[in-house]
PDB file of N, CA and C in Angstrom:
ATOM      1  N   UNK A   1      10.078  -4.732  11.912  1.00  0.00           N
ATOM      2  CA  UNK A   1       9.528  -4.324  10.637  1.00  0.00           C
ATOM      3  C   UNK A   1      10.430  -4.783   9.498  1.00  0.00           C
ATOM      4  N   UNK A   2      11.382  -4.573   9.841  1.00  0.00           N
ATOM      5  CA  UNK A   2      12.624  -4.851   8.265  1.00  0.00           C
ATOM      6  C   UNK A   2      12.564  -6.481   8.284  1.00  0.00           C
ATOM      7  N   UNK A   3      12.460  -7.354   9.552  1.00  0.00           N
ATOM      8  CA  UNK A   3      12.583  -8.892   9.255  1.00  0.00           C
ATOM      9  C   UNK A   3      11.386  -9.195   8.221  1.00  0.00           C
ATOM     10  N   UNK A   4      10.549  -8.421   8.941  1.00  0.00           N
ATOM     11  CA  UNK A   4       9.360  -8.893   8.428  1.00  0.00           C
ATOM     12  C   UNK A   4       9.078  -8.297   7.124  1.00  0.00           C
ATOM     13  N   UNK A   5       9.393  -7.482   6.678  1.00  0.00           N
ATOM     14  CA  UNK A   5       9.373  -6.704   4.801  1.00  0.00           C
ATOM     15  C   UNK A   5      10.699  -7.631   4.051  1.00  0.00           C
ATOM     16  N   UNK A   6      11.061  -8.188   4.974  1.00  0.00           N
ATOM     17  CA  UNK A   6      12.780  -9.139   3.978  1.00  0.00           C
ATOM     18  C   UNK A   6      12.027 -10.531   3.905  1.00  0.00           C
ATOM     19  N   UNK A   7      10.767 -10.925   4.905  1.00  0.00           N
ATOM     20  CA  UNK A   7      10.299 -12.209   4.987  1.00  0.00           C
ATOM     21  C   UNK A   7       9.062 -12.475   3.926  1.00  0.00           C
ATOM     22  N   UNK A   8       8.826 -11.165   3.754  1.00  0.00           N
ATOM     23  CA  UNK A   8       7.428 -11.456   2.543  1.00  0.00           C
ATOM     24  C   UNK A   8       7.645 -12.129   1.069  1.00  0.00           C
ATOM     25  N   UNK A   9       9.025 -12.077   0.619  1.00  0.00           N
ATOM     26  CA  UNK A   9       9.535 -12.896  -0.303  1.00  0.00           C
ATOM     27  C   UNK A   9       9.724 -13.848  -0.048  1.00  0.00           C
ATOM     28  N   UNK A  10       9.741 -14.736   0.577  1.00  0.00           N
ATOM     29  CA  UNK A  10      10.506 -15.838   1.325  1.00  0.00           C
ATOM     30  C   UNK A  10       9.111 -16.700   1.605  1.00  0.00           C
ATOM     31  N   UNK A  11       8.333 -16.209   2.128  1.00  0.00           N
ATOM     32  CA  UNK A  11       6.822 -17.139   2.792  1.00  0.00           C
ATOM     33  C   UNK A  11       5.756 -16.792   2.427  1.00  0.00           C
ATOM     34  N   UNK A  12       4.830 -17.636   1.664  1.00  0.00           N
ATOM     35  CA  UNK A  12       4.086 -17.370   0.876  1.00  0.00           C
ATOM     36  C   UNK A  12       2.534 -16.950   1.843  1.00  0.00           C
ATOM     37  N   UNK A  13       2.441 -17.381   2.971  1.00  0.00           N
ATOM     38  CA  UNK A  13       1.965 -17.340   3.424  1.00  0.00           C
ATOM     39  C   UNK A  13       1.685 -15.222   4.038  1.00  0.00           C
ATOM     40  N   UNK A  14       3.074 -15.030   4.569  1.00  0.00           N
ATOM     41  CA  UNK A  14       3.223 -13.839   5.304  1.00  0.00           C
ATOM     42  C   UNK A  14       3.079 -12.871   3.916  1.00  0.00           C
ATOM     43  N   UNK A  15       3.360 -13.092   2.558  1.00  0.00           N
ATOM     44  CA  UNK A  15       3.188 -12.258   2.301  1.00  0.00           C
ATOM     45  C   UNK A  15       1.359 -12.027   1.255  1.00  0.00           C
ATOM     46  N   UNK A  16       1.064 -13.113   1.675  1.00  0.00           N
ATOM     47  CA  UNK A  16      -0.506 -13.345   1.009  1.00  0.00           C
ATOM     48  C   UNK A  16      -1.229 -12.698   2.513  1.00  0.00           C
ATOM     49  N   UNK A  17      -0.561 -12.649   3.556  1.00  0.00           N
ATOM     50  CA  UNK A  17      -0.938 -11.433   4.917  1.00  0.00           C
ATOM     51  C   UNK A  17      -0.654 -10.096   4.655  1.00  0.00           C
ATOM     52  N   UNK A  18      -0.064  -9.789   4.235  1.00  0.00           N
ATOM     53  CA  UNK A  18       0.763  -8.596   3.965  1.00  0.00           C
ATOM     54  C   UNK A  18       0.084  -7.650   2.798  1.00  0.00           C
ATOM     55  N   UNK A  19      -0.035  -8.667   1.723  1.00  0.00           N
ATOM     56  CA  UNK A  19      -1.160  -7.964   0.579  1.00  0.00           C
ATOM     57  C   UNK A  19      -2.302  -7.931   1.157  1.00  0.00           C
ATOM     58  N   UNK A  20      -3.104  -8.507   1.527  1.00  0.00           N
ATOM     59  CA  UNK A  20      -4.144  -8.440   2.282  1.00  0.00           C
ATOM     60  C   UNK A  20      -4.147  -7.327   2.982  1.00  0.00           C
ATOM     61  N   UNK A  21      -3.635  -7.010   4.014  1.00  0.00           N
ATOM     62  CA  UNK A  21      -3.342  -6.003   5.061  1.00  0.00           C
ATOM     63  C   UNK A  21      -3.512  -4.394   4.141  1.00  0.00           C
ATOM     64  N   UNK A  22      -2.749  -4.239   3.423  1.00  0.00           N
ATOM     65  CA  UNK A  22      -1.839  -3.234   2.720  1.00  0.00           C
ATOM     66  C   UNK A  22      -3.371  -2.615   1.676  1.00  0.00           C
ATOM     67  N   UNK A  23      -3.786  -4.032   0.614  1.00  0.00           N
ATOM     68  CA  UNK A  23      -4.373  -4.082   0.023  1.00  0.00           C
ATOM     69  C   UNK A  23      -5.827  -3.060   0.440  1.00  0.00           C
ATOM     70  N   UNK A  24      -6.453  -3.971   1.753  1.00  0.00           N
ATOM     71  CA  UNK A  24      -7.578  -2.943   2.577  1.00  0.00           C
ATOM     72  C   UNK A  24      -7.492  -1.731   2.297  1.00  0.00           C
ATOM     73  N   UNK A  25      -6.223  -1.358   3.397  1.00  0.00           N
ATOM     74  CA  UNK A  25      -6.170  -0.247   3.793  1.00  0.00           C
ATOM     75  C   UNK A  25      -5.739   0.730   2.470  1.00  0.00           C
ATOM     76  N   UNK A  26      -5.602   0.949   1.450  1.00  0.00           N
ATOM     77  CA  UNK A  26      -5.653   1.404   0.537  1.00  0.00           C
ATOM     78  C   UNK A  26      -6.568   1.305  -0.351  1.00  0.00           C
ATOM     79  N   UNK A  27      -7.785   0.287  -0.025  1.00  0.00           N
ATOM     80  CA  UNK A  27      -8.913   0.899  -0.389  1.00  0.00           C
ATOM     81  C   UNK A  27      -9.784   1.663   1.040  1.00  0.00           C
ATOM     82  N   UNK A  28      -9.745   1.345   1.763  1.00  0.00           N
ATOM     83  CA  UNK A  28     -10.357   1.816   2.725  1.00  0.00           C
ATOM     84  C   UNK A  28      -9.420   3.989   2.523  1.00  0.00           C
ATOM     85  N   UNK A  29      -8.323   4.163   2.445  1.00  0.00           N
ATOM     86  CA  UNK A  29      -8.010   5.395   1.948  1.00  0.00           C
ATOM     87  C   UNK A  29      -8.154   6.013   0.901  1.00  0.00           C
ATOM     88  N   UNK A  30      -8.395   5.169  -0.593  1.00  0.00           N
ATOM     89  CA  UNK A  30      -8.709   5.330  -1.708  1.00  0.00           C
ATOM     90  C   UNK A  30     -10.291   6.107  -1.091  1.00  0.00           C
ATOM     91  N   UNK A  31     -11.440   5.274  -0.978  1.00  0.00           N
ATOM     92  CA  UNK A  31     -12.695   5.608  -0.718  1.00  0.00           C
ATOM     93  C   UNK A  31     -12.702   6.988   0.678  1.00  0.00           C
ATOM     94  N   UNK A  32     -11.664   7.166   1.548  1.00  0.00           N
ATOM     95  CA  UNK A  32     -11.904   8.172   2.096  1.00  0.00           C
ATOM     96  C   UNK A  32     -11.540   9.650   1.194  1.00  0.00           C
ATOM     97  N   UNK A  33     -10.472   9.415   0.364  1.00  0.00           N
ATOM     98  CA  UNK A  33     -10.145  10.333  -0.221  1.00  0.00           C
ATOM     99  C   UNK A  33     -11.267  10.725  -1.126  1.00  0.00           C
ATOM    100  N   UNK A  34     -12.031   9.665  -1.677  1.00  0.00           N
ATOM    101  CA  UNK A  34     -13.236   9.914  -2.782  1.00  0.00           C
ATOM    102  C   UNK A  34     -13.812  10.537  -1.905  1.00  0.00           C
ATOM    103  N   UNK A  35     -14.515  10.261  -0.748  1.00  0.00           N
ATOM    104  CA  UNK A  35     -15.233  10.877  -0.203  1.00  0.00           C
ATOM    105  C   UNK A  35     -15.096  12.705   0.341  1.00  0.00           C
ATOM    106  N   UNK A  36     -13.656  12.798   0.943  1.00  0.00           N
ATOM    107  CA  UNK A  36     -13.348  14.226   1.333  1.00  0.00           C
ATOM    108  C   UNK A  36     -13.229  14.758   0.143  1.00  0.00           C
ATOM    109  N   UNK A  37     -12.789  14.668  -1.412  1.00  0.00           N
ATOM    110  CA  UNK A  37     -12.768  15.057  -2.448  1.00  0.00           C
ATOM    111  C   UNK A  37     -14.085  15.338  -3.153  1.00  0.00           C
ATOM    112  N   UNK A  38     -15.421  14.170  -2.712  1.00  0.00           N
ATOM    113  CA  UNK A  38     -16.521  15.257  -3.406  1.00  0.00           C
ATOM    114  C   UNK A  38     -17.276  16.056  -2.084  1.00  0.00           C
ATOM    115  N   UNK A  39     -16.824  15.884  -1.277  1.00  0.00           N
ATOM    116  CA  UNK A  39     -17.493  17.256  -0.076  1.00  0.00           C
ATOM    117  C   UNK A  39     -16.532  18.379  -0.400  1.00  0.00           C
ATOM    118  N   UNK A  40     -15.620  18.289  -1.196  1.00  0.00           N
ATOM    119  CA  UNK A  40     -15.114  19.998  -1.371  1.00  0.00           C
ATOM    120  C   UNK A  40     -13.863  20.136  -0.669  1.00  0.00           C
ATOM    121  N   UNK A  41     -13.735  19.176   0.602  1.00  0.00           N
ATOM    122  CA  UNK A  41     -12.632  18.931   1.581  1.00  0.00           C
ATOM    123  C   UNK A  41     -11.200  19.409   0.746  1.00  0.00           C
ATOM    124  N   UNK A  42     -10.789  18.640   0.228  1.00  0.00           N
ATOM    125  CA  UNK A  42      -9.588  18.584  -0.526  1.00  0.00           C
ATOM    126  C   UNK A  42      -9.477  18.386  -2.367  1.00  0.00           C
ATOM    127  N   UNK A  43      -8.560  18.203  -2.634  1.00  0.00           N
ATOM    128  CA  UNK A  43      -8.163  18.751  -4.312  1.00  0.00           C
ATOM    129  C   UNK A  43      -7.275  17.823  -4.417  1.00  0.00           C
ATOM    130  N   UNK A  44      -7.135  16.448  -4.105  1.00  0.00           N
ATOM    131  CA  UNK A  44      -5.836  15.427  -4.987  1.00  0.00           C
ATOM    132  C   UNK A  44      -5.423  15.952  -6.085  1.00  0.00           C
ATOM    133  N   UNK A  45      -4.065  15.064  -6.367  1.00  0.00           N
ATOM    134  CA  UNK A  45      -3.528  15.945  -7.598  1.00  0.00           C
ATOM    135  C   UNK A  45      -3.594  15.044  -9.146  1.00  0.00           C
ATOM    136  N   UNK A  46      -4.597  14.116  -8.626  1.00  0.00           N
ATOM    137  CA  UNK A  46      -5.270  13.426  -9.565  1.00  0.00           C
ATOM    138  C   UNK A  46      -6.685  12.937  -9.079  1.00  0.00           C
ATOM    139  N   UNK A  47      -7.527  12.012  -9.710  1.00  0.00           N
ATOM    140  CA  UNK A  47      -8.622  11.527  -9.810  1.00  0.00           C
ATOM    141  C   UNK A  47      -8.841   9.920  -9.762  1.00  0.00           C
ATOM    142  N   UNK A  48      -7.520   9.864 -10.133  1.00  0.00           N
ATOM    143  CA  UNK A  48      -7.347   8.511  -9.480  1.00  0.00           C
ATOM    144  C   UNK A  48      -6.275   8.213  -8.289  1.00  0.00           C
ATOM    145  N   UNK A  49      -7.483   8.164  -7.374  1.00  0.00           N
ATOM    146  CA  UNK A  49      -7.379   7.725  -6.031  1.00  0.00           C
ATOM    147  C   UNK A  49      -6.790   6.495  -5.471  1.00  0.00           C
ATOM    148  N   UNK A  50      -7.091   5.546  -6.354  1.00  0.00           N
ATOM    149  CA  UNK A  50      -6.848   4.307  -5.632  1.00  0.00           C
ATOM    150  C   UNK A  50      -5.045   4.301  -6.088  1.00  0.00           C
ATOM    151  N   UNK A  51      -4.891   4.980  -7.429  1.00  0.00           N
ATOM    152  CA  UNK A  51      -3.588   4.919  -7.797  1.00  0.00           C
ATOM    153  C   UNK A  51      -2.875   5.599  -6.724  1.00  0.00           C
ATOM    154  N   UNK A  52      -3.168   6.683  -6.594  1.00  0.00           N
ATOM    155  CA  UNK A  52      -2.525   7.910  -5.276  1.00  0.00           C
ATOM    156  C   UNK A  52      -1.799   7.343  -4.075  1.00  0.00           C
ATOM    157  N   UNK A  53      -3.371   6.814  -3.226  1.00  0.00           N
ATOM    158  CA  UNK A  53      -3.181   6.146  -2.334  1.00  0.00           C
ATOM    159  C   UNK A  53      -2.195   4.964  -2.588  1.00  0.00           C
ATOM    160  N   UNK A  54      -2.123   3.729  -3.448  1.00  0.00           N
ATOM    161  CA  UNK A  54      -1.006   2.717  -3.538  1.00  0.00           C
ATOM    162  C   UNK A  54       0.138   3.404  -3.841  1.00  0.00           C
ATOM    163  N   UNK A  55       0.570   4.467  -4.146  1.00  0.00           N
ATOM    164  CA  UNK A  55       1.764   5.115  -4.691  1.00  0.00           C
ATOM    165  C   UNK A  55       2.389   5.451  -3.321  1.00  0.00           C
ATOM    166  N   UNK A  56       1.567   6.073  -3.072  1.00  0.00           N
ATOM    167  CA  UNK A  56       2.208   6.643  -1.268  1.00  0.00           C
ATOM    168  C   UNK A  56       2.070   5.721  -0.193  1.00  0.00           C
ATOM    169  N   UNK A  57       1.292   4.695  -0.005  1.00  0.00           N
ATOM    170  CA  UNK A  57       1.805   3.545   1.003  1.00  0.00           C
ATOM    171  C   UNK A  57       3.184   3.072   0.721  1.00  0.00           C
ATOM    172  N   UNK A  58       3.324   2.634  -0.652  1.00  0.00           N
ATOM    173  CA  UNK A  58       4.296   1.909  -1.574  1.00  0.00           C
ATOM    174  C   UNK A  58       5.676   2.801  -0.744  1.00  0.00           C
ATOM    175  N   UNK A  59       5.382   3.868  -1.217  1.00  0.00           N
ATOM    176  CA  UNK A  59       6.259   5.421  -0.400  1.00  0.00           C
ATOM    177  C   UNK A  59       6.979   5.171   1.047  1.00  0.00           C
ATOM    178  N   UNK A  60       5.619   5.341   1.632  1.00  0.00           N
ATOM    179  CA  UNK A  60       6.138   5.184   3.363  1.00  0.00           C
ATOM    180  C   UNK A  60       7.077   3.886   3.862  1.00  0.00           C
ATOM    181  N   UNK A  61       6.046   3.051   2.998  1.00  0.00           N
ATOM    182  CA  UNK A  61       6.610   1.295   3.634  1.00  0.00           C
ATOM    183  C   UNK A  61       8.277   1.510   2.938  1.00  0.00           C
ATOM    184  N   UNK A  62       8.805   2.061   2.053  1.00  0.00           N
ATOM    185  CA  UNK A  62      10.444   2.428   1.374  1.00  0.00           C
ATOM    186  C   UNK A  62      10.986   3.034   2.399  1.00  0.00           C
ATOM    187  N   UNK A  63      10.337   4.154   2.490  1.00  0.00           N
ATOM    188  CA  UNK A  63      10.505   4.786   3.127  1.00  0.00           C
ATOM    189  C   UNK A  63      11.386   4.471   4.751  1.00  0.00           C
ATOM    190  N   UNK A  64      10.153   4.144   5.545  1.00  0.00           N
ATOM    191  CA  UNK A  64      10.290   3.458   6.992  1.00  0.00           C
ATOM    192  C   UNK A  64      11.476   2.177   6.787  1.00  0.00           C
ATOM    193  N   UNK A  65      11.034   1.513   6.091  1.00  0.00           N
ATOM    194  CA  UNK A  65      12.004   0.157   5.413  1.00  0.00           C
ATOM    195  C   UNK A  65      13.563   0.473   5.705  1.00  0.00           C
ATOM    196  N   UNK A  66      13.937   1.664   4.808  1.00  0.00           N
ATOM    197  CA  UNK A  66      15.053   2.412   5.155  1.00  0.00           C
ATOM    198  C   UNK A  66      15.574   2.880   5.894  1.00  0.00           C
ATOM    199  N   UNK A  67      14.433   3.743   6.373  1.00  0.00           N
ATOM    200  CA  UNK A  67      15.087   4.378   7.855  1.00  0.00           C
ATOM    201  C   UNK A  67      15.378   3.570   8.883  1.00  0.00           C
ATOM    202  N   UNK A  68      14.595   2.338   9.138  1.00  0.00           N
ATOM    203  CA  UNK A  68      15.141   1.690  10.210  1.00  0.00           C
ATOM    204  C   UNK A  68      15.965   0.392   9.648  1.00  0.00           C
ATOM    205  N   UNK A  69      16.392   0.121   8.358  1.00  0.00           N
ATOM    206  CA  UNK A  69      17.493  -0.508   8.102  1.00  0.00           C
ATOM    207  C   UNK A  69      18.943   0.305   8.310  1.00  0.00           C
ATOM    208  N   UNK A  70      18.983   1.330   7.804  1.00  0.00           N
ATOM    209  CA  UNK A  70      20.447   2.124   7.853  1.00  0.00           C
ATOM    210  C   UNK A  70      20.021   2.689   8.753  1.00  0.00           C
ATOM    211  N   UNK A  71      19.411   2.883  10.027  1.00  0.00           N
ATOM    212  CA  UNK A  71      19.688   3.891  11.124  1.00  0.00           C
ATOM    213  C   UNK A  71      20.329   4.765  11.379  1.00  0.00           C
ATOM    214  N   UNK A  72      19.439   5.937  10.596  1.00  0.00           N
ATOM    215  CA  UNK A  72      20.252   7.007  10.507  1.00  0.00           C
ATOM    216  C   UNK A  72      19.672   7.919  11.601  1.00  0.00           C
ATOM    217  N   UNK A  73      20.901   9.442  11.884  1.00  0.00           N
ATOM    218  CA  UNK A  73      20.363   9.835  13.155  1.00  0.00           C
ATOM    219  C   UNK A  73      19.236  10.281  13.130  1.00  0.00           C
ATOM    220  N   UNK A  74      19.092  10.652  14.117  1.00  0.00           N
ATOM    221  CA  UNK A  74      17.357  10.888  14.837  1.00  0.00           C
ATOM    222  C   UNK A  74      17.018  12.177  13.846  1.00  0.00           C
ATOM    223  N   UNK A  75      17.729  13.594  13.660  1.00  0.00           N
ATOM    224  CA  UNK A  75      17.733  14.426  12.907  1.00  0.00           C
ATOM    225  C   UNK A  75      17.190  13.726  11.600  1.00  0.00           C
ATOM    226  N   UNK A  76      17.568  12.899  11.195  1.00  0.00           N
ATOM    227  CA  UNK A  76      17.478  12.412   9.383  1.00  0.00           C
ATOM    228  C   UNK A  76      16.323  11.968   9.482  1.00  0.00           C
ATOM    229  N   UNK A  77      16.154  11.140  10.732  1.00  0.00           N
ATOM    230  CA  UNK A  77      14.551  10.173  11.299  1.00  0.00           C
ATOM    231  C   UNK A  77      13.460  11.453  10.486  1.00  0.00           C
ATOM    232  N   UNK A  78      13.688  12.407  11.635  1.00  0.00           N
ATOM    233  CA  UNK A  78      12.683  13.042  12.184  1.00  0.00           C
ATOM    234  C   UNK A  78      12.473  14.261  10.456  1.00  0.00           C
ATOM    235  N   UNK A  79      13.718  14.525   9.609  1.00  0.00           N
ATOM    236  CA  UNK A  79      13.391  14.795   8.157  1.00  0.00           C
ATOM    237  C   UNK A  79      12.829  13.899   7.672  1.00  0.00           C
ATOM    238  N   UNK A  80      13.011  12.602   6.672  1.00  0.00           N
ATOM    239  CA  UNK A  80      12.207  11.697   6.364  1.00  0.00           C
ATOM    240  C   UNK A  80      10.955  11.880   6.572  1.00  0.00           C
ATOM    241  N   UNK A  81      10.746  11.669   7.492  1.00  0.00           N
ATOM    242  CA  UNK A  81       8.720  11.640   8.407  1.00  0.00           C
ATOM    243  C   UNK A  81       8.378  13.316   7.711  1.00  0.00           C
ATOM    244  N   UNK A  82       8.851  13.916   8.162  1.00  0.00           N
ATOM    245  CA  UNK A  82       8.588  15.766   8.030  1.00  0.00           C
ATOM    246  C   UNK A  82       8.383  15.238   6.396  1.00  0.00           C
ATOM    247  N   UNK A  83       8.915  15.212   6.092  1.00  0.00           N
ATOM    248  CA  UNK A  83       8.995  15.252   3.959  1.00  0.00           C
ATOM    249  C   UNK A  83       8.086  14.049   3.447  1.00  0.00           C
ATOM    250  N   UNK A  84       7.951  13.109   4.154  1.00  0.00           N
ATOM    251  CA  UNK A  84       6.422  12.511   3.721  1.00  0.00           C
ATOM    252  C   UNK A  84       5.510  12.595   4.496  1.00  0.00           C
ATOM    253  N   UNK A  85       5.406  13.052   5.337  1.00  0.00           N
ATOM    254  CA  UNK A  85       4.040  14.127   5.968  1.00  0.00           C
ATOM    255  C   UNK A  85       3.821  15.336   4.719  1.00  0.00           C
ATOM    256  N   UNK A  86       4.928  16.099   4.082  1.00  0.00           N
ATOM    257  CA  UNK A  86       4.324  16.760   3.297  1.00  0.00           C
ATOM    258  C   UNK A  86       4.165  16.661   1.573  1.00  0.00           C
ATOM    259  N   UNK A  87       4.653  14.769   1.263  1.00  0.00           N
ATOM    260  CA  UNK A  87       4.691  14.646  -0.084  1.00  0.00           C
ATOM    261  C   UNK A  87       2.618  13.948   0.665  1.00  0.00           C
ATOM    262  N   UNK A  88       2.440  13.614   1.924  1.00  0.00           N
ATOM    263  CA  UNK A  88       1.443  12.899   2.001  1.00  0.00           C
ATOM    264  C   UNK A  88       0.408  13.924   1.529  1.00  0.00           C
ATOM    265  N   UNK A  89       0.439  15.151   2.291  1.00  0.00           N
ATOM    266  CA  UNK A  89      -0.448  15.683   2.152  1.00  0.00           C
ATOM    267  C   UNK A  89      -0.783  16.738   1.283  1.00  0.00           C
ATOM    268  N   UNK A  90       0.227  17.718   0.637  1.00  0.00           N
ATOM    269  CA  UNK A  90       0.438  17.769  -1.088  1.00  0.00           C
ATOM    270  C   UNK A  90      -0.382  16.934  -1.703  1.00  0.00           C
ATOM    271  N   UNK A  91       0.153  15.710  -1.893  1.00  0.00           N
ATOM    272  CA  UNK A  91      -1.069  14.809  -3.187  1.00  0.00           C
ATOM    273  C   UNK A  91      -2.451  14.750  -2.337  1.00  0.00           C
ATOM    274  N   UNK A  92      -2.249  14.805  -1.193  1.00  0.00           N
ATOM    275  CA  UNK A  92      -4.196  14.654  -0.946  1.00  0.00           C
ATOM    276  C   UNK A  92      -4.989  15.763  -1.311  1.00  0.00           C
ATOM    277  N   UNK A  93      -3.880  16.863  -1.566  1.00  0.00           N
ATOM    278  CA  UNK A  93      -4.714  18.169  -1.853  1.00  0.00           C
ATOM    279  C   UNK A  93      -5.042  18.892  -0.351  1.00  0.00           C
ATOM    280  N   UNK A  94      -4.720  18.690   0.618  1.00  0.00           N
ATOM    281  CA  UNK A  94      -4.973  18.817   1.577  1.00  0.00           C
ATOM    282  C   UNK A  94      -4.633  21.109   1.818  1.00  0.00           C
ATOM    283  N   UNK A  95      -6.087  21.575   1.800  1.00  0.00           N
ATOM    284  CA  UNK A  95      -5.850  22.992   2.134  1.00  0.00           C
ATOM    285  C   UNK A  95      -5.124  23.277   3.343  1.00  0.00           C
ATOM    286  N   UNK A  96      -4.158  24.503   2.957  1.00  0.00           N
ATOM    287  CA  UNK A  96      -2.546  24.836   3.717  1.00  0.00           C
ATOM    288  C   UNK A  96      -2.583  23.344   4.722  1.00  0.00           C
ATOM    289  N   UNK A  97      -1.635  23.171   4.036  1.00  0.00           N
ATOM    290  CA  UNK A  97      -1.223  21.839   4.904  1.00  0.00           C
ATOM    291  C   UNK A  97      -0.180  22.728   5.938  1.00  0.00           C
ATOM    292  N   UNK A  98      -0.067  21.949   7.230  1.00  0.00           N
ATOM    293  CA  UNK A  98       0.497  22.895   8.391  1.00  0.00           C
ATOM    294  C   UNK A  98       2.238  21.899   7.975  1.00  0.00           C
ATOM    295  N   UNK A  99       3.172  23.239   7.731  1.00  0.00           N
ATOM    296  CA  UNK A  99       4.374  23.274   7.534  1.00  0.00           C
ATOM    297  C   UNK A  99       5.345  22.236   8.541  1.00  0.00           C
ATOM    298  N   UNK A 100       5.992  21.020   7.895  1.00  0.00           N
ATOM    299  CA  UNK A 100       6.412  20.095   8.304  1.00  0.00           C
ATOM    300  C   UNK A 100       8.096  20.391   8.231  1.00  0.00           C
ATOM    301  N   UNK A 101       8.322  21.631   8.473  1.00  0.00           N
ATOM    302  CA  UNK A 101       9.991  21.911   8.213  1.00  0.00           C
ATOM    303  C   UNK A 101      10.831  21.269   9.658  1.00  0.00           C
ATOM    304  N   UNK A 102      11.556  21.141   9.359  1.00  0.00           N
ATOM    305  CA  UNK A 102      12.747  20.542  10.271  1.00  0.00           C
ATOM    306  C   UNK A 102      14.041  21.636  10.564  1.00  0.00           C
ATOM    307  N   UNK A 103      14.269  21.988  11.278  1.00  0.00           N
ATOM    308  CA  UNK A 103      15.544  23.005  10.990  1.00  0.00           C
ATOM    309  C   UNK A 103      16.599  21.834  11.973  1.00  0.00           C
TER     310      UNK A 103
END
């Protein structure tokens, strides 16, 4: 994962794959969120969706990027994930989101 997020600058190719890839799937989550948001499902903490969704991929991919560049211990792993599992599901609005604590 990290060769390949250090290679998307570098090759024009991998990273015209990469937007592509990324691009989808953040509309394909943008439009699910529209959708669970007018069935009543959930409460985002905005209305713009498509912004939401690119904010928090943007998130994870830092996120992950990091964690497995500085390899930190499994404890820190396993916080990280816990704390954007619950910045994820916070902004989706997601009712009682089930508690992602780490002790």
């Amino acid at each position: 994962m990290v060769a390949g997020l250090q290679a998307v600058n570098y090759d024009d190719k991998l990273s015209a794959r990469w937007t592509a890839l990324v691009t989808d799937l953040n509309g394909r989550l943008a439009a699910q969120m529209s959708r669970d948001a007018d069935a009543g499902e959930i409460t985002p903490l905005s209305d713009d969706h498509e912004g939401l969704v690119t904010t928090l991929t943007d998130m994870i991919v830092i996120a992950f990027f990091k964690d497995r560049s500085l390899r930190p211990s499994e404890a820190e792993s396993r916080r990280m994930l816990a704390n954007v599992k619950t910045v994820w599901l916070g902004t989706w609005g997601a009712p009682n989101p089930p508690s992602h604590r780490v002790d």
